[in-house]
PDB file of N, CA and C in Angstrom:
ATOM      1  N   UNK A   1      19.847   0.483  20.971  1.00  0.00           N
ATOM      2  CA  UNK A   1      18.649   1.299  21.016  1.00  0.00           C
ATOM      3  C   UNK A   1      17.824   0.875  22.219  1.00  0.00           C
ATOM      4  N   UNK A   2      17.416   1.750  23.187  1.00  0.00           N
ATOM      5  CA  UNK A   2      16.312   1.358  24.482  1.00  0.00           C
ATOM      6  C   UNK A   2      15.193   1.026  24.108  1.00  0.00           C
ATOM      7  N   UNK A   3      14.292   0.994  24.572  1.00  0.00           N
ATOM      8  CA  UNK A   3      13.301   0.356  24.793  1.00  0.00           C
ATOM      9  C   UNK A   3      11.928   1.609  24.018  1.00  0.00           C
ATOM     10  N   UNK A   4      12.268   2.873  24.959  1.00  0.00           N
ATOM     11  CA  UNK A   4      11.646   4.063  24.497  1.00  0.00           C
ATOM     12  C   UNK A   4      12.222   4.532  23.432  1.00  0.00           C
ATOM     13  N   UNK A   5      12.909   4.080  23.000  1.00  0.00           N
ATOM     14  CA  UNK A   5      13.543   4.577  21.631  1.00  0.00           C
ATOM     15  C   UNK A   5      12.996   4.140  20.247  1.00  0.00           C
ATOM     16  N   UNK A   6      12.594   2.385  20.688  1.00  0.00           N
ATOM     17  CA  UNK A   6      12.177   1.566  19.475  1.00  0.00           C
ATOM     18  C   UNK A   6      10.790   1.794  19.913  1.00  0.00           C
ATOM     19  N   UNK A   7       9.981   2.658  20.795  1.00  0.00           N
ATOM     20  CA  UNK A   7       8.760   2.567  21.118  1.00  0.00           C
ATOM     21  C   UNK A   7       8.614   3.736  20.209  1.00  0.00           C
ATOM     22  N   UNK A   8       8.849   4.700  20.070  1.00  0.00           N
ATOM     23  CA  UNK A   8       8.751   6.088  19.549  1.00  0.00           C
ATOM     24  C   UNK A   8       9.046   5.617  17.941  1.00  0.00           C
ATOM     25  N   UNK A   9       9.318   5.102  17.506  1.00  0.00           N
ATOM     26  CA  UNK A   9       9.682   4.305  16.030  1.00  0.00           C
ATOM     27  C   UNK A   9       8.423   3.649  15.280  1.00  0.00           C
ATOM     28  N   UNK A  10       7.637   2.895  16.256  1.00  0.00           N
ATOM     29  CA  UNK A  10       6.600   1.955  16.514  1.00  0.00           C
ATOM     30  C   UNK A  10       5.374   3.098  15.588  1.00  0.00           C
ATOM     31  N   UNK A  11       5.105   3.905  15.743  1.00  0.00           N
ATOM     32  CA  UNK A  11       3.944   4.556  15.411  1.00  0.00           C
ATOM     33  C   UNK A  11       3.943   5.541  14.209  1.00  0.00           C
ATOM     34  N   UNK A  12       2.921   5.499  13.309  1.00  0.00           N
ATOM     35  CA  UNK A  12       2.687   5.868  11.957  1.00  0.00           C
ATOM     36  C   UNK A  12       2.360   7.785  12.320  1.00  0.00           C
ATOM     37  N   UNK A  13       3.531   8.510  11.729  1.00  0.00           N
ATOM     38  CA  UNK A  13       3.190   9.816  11.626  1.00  0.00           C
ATOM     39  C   UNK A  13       1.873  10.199  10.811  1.00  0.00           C
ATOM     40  N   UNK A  14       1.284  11.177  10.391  1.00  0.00           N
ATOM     41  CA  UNK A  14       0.170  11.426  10.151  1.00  0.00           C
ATOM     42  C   UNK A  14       0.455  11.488   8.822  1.00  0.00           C
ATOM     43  N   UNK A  15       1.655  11.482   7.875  1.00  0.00           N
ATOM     44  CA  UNK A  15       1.695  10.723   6.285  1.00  0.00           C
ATOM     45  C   UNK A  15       1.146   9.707   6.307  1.00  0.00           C
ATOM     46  N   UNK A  16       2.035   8.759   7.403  1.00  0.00           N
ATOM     47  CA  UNK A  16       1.519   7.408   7.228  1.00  0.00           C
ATOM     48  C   UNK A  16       0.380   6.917   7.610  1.00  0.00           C
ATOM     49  N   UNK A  17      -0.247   7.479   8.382  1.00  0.00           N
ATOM     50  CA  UNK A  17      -1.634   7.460   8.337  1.00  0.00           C
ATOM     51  C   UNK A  17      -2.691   8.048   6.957  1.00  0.00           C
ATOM     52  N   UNK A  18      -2.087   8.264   6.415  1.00  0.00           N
ATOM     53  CA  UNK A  18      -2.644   9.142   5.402  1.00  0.00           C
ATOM     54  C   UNK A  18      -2.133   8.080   3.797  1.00  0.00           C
ATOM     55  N   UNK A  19      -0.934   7.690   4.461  1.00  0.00           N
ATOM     56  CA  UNK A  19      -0.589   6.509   3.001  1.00  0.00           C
ATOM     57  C   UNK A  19      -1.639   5.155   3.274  1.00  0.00           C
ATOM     58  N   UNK A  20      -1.642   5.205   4.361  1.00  0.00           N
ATOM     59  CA  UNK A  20      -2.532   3.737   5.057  1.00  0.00           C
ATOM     60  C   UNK A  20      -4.089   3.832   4.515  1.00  0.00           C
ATOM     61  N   UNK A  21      -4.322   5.361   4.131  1.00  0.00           N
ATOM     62  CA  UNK A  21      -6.054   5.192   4.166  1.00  0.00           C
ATOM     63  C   UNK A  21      -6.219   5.524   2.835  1.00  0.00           C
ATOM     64  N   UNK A  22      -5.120   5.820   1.847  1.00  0.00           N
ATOM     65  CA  UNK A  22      -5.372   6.048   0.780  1.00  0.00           C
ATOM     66  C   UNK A  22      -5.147   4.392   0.007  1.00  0.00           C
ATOM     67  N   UNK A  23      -3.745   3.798   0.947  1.00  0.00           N
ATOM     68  CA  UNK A  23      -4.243   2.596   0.003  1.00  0.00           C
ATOM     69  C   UNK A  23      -4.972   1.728   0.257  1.00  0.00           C
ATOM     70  N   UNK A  24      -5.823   1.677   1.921  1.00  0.00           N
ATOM     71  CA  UNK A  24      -7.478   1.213   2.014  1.00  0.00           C
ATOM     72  C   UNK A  24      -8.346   1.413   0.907  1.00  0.00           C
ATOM     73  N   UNK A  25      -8.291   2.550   0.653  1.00  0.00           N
ATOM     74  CA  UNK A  25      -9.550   3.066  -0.422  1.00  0.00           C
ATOM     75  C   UNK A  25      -8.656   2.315  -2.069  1.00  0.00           C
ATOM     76  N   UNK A  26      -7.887   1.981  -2.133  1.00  0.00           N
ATOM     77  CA  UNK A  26      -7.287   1.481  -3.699  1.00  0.00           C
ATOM     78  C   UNK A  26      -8.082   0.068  -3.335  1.00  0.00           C
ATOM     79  N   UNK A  27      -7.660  -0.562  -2.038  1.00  0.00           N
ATOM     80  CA  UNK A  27      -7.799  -1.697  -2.103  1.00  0.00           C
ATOM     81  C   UNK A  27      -9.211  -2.209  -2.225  1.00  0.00           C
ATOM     82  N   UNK A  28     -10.065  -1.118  -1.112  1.00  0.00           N
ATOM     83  CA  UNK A  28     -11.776  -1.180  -1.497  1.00  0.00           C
ATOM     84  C   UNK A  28     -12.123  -1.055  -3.065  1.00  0.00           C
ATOM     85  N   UNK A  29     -11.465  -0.399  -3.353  1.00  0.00           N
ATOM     86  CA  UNK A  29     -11.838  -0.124  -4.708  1.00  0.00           C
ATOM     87  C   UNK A  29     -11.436  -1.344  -6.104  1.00  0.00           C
ATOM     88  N   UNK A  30     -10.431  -1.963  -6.070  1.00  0.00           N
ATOM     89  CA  UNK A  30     -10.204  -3.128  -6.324  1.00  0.00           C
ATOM     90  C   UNK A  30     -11.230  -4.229  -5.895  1.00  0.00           C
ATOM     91  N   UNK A  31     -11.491  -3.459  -4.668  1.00  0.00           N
ATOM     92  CA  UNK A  31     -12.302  -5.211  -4.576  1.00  0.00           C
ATOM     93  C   UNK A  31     -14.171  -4.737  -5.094  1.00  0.00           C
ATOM     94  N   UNK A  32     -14.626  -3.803  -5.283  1.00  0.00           N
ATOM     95  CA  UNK A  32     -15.558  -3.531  -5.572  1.00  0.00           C
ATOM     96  C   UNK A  32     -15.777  -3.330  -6.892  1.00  0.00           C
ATOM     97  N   UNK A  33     -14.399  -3.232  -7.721  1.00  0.00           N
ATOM     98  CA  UNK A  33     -14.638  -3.706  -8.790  1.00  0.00           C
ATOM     99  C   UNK A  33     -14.370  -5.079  -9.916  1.00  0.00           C
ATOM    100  N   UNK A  34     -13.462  -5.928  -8.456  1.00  0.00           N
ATOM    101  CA  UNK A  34     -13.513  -7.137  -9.165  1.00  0.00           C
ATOM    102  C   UNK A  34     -14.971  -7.433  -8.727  1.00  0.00           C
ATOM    103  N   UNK A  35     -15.568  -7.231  -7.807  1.00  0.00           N
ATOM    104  CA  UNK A  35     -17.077  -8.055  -7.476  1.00  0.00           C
ATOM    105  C   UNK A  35     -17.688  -7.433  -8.298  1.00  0.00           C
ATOM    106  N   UNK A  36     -18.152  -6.308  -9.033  1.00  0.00           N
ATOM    107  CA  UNK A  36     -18.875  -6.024 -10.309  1.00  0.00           C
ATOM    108  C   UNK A  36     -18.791  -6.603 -10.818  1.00  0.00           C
ATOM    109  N   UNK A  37     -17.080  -6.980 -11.815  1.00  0.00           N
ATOM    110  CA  UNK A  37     -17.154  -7.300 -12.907  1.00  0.00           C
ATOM    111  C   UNK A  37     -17.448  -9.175 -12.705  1.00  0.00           C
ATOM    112  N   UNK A  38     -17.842  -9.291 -11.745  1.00  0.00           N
ATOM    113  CA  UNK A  38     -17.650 -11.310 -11.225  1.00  0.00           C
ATOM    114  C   UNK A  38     -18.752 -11.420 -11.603  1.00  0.00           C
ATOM    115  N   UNK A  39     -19.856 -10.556 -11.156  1.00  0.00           N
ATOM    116  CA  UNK A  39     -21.316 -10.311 -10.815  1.00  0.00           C
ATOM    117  C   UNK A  39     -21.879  -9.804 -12.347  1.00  0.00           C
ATOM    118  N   UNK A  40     -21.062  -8.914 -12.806  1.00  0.00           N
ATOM    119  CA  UNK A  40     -21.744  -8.994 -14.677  1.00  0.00           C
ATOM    120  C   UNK A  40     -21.538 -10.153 -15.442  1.00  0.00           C
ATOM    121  N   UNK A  41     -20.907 -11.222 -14.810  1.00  0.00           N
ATOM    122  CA  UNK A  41     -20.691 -12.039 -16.001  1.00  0.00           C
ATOM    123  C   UNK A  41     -22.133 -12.996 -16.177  1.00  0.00           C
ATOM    124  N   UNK A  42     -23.238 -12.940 -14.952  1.00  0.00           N
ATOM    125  CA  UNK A  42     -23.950 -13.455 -15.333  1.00  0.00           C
ATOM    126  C   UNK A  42     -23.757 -15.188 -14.713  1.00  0.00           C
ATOM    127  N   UNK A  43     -24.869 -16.133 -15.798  1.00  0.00           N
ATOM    128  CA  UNK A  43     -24.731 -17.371 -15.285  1.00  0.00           C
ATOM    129  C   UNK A  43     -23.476 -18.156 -16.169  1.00  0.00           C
ATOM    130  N   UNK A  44     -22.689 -17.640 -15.942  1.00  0.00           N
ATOM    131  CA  UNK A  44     -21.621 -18.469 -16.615  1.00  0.00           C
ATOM    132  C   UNK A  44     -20.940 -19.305 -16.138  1.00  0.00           C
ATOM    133  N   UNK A  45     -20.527 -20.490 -16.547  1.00  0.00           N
ATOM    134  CA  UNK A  45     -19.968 -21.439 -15.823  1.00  0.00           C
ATOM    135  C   UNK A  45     -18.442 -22.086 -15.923  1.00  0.00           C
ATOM    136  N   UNK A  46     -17.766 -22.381 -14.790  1.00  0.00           N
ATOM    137  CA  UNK A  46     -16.370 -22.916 -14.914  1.00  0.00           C
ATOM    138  C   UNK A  46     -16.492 -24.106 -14.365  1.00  0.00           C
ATOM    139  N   UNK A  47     -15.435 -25.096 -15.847  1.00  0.00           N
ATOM    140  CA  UNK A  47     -15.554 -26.254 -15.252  1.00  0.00           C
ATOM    141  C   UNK A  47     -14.895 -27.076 -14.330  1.00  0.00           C
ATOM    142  N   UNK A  48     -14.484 -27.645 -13.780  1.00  0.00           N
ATOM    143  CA  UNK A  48     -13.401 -28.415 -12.582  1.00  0.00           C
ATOM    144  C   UNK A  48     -12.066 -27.956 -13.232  1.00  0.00           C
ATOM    145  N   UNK A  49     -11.815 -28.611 -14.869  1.00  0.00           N
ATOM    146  CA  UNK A  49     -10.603 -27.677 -14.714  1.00  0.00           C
ATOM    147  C   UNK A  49     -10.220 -27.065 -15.035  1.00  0.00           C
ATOM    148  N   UNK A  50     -11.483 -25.304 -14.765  1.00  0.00           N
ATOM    149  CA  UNK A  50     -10.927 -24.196 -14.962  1.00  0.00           C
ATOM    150  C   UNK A  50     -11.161 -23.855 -13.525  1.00  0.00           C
ATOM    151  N   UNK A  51     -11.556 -24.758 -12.779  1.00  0.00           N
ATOM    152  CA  UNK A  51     -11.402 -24.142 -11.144  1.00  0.00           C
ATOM    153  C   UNK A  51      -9.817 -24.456 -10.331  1.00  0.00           C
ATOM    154  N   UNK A  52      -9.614 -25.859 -11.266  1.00  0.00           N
ATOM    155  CA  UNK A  52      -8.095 -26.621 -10.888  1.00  0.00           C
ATOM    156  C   UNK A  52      -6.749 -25.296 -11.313  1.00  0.00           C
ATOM    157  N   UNK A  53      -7.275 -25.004 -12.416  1.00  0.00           N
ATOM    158  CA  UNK A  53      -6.267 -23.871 -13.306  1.00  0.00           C
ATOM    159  C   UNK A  53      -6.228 -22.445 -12.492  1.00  0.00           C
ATOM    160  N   UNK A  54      -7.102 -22.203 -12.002  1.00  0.00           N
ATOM    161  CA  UNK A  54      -7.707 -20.933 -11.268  1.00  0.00           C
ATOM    162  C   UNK A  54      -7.368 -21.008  -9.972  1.00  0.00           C
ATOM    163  N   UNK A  55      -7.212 -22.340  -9.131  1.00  0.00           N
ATOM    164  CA  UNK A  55      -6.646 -22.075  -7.862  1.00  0.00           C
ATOM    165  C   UNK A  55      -4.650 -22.555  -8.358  1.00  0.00           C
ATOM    166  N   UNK A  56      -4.308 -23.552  -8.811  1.00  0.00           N
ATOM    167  CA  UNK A  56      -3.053 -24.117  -9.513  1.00  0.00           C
ATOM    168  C   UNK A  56      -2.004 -22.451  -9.671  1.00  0.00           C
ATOM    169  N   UNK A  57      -2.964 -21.719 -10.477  1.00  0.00           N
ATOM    170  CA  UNK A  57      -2.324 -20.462 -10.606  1.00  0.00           C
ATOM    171  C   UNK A  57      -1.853 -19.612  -9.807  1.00  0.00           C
ATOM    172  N   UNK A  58      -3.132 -19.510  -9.201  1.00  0.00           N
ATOM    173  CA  UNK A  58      -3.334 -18.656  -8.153  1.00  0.00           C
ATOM    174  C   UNK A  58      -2.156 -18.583  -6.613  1.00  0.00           C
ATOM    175  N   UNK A  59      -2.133 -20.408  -6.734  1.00  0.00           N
ATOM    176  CA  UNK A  59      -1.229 -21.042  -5.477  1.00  0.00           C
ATOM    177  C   UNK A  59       0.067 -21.034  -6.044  1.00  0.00           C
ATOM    178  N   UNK A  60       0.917 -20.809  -7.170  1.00  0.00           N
ATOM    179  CA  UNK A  60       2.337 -20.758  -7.812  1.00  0.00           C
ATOM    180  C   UNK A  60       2.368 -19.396  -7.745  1.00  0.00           C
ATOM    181  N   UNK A  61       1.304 -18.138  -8.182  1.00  0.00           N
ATOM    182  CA  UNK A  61       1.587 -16.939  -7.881  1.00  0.00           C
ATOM    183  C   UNK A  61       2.449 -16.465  -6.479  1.00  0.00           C
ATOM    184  N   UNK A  62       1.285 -17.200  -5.587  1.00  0.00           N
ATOM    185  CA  UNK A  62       1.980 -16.709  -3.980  1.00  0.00           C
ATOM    186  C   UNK A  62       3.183 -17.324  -3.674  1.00  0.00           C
ATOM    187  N   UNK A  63       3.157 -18.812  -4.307  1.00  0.00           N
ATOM    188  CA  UNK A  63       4.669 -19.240  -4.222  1.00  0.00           C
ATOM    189  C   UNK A  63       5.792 -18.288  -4.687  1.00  0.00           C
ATOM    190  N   UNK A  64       5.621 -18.614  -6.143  1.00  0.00           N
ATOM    191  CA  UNK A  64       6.647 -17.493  -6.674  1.00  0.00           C
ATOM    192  C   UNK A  64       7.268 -16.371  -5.678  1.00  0.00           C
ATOM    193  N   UNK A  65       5.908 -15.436  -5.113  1.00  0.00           N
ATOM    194  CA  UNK A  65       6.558 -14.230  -4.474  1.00  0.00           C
ATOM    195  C   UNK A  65       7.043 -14.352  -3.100  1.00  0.00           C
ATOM    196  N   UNK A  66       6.546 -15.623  -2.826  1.00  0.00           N
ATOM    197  CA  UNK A  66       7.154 -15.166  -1.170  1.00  0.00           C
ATOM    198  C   UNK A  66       8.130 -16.115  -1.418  1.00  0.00           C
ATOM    199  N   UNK A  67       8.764 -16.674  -2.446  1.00  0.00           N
ATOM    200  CA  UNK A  67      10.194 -17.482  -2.596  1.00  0.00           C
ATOM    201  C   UNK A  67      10.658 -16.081  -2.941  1.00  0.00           C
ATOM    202  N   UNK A  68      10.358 -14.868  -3.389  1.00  0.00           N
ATOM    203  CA  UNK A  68      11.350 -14.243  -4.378  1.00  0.00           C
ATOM    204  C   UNK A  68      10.955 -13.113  -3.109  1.00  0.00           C
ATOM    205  N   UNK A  69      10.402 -12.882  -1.809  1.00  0.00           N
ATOM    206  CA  UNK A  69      10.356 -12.071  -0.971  1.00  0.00           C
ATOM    207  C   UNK A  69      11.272 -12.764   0.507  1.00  0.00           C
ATOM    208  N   UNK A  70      11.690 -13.995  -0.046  1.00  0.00           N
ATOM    209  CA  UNK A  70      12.491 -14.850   1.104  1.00  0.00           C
ATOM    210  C   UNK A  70      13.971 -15.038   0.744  1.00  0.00           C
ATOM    211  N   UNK A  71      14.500 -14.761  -0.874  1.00  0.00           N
ATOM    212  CA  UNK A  71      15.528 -13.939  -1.587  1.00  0.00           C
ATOM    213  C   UNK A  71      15.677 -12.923  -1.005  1.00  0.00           C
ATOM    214  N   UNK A  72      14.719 -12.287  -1.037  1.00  0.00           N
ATOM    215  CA  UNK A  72      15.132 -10.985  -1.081  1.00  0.00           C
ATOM    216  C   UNK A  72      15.277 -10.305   1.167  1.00  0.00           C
ATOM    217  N   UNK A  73      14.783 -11.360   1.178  1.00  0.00           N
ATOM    218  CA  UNK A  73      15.097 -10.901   2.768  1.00  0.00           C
ATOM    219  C   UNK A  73      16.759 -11.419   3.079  1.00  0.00           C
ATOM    220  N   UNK A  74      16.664 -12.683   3.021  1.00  0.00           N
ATOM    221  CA  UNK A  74      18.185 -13.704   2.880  1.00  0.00           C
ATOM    222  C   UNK A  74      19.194 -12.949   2.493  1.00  0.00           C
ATOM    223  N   UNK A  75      19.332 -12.376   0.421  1.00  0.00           N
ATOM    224  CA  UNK A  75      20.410 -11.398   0.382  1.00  0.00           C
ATOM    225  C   UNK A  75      20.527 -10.390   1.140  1.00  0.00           C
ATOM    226  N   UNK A  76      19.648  -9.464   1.927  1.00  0.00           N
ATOM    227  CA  UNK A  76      20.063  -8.241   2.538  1.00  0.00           C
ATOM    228  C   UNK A  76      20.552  -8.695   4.026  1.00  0.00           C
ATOM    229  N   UNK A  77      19.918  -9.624   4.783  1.00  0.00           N
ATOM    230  CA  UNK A  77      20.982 -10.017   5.752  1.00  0.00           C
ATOM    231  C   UNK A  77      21.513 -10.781   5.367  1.00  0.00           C
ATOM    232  N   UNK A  78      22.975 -10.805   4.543  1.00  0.00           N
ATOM    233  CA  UNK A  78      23.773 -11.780   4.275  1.00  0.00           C
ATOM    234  C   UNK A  78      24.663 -11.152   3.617  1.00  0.00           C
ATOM    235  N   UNK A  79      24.498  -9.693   3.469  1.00  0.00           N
ATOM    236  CA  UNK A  79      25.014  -8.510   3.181  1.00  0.00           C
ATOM    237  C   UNK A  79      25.437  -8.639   1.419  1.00  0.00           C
ATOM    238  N   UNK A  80      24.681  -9.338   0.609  1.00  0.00           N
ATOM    239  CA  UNK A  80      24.830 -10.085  -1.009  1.00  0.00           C
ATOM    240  C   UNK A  80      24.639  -8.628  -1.565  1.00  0.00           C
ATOM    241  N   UNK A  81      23.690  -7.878  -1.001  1.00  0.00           N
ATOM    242  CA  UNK A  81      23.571  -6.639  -2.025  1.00  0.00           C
ATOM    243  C   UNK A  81      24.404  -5.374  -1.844  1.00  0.00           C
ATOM    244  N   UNK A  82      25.339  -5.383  -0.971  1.00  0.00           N
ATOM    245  CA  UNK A  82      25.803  -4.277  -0.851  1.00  0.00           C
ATOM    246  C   UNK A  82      27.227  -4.067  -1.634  1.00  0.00           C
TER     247      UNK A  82
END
């Protein structure tokens, strides 16, 4: 493939511009309603280790997926799924 070939590839047709701003607005919207609901809870308090549990989690979540998104790159060049 040339150069102008993978250049013309490079750029989001006007779906994808259109998938891009719809899931902007999911994601604004997610985040405007986790900050509500953070912000109704008021003066409530967490203690060290529900902050330890809350990041602990949080940091095995992202593990988990980018071990199981580094699978999943590995089997497809390595041709495992075909």
């Amino acid at each position: 493939m040339s150069d102008e070939e993978r250049n013309d590839h490079a750029h989001l047709s006007g779906a994808g511009w259109l998938a891009l701003a719809v899931l902007l607005g999911f994601l604004g919207a997610a985040a405007w309603y986790a900050i509500s609901g953070w912000n109704s809870l008021g003066a409530s308090q967490i203690s060290t280790f529900g902050w330890f549990a809350l990041s602990a989690g949080s940091l095995i979540t992202i593990a988990v997926g980018g071990g199981l998104m580094t699978l999943l790159f590995y089997s497809n060049r390595n041709n495992y799924d075909r």
